[in-house]
Protein backbone atom coordinates (compact mmCIF):
# COMPACT_ATOMS: atom_id res chain seq x y z
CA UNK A 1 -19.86 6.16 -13.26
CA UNK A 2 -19.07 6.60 -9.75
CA UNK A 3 -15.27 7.09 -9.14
CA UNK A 4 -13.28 5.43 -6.02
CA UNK A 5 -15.09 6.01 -2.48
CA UNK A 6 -12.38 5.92 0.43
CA UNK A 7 -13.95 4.46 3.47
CA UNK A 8 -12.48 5.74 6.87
CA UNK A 9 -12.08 3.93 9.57
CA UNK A 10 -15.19 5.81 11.35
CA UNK A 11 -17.43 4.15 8.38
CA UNK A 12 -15.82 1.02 8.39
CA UNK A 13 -16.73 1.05 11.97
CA UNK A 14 -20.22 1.67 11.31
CA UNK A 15 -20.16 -1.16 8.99
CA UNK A 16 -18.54 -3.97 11.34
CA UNK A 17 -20.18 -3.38 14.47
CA UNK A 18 -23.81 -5.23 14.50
CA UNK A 19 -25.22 -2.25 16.03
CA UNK A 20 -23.45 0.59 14.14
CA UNK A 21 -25.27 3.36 12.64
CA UNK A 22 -27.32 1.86 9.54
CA UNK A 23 -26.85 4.38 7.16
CA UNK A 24 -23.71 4.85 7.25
CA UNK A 25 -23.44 1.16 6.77
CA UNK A 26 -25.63 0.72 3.86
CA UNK A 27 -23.37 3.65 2.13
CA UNK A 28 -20.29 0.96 2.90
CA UNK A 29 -22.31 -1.84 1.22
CA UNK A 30 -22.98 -0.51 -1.45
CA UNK A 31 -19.69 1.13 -1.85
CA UNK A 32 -18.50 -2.68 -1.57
CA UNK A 33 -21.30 -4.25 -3.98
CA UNK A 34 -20.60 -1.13 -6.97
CA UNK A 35 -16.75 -1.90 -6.27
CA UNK A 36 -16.17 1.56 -5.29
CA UNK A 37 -14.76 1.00 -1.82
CA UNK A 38 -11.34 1.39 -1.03
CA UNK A 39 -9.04 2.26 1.93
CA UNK A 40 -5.63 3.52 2.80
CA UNK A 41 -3.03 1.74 4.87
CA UNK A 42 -3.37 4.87 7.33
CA UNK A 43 -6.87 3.84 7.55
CA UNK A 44 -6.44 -0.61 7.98
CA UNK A 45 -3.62 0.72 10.41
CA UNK A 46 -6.68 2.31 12.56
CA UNK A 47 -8.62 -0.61 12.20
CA UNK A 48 -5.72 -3.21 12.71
CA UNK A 49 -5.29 -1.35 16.24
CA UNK A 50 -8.60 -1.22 17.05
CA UNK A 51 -9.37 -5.38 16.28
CA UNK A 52 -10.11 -6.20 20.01
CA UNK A 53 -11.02 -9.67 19.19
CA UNK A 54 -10.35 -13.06 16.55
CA UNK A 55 -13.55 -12.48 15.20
CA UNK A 56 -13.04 -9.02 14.12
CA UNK A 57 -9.29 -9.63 12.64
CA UNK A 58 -11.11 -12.43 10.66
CA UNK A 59 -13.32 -9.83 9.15
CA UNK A 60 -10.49 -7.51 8.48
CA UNK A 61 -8.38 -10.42 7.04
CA UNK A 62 -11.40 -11.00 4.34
CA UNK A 63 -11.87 -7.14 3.73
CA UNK A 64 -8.75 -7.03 2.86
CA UNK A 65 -8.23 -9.65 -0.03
CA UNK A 66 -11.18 -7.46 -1.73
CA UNK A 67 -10.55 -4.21 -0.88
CA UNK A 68 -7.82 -1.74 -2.59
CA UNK A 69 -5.54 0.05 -0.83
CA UNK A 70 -4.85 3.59 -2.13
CA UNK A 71 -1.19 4.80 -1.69
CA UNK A 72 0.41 7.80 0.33
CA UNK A 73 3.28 8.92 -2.20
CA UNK A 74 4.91 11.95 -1.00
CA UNK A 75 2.92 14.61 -2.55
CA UNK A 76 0.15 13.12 -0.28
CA UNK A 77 2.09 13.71 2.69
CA UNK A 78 3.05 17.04 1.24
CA UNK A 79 -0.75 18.14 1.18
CA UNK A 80 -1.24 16.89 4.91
CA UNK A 81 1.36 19.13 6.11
CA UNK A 82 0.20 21.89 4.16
CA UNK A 83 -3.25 20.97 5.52
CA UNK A 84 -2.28 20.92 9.01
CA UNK A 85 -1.20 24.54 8.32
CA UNK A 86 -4.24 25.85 7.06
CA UNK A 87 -6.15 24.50 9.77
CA UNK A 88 -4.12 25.49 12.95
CA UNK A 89 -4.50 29.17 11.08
CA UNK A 90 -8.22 28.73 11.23
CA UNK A 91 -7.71 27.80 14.92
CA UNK A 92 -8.59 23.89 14.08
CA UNK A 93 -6.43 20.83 15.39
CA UNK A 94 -6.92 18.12 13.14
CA UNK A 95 -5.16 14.54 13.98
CA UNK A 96 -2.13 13.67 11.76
CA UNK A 97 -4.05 10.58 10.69
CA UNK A 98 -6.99 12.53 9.68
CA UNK A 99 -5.11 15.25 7.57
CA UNK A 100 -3.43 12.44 5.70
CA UNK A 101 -6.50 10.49 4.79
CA UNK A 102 -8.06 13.30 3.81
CA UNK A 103 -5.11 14.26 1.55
CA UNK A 104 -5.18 10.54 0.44
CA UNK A 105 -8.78 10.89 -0.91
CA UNK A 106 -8.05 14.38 -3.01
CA UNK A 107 -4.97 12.97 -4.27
CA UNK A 108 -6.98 9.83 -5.92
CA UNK A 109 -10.05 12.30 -6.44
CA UNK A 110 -11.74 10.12 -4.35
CA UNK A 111 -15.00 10.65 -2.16
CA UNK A 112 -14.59 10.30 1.21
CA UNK A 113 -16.71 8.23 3.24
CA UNK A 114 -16.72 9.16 6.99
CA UNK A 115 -18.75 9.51 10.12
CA UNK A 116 -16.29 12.23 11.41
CA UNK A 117 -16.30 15.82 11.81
CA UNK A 118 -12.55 16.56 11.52
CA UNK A 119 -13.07 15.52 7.59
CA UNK A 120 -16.30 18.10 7.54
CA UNK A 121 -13.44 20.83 9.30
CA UNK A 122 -11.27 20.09 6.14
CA UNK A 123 -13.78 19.90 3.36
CA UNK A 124 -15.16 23.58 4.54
CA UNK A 125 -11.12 24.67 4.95
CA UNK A 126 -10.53 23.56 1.88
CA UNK A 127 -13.72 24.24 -0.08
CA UNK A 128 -12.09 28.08 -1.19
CA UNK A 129 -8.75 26.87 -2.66
């Protein structure tokens, strides 16, 4: 049985745009279709800012109804600051946003579906502990 997949917002992308990388697309459709897909409100807050258009917030407006969101509690945010520490010692600047979706997904032992290096940064920083 696969377990929960979080999508980030770099895969979601992927997924939206008509053009976007196919894929990394299919992964999201069938992440969707298996009912394995789910996001974080760090992650619909990317997407929410990046909805240029109607047609687009229309899209995100159905996602959502079918889509989980998993929560932040603070031991989440505890493991993003202590992930921000490990990488700026192994000279690494991660975005906030990053660390705490990536945090997000090990706290729900969730696979993480991205198109984004900074995650590939943590999973090798993090691979040792």
């Amino acid at each position: 049985m696969i377990g929960q997949i979080l999508v980030d917002s770099s895969a979601w992308i992927e997924f939206l745009r008509p053009d976007g990388n196919r894929g990394v697309a299919d992964r999201v459709q069938q992440s969707m279709q298996e009912g394995t897909a789910a996001w974080s409100e760090m992650i619909l807050l990317e997407l929410w800012n990046g909805a240029g258009n109607e047609q687009e917030r229309k899209k995100l407006r159905r996602l959502q109804a079918v889509v989980p969101v998993l929560d932040a509690p603070a031991s989440v945010w505890e493991a993003a600051r202590a992930l921000a520490q490990i990488m700026r010692k192994a000279g690494k600047t991660v975005p906030a946003t990053d660390l705490l979706i990536f945090a997000t997904a090990c706290g729900h032992q969730a696979l993480l579906l991205h198109k984004d290096e900074h995650f590939d940064w943590l999973l090798a920083a993090t691979a040792t502990l």
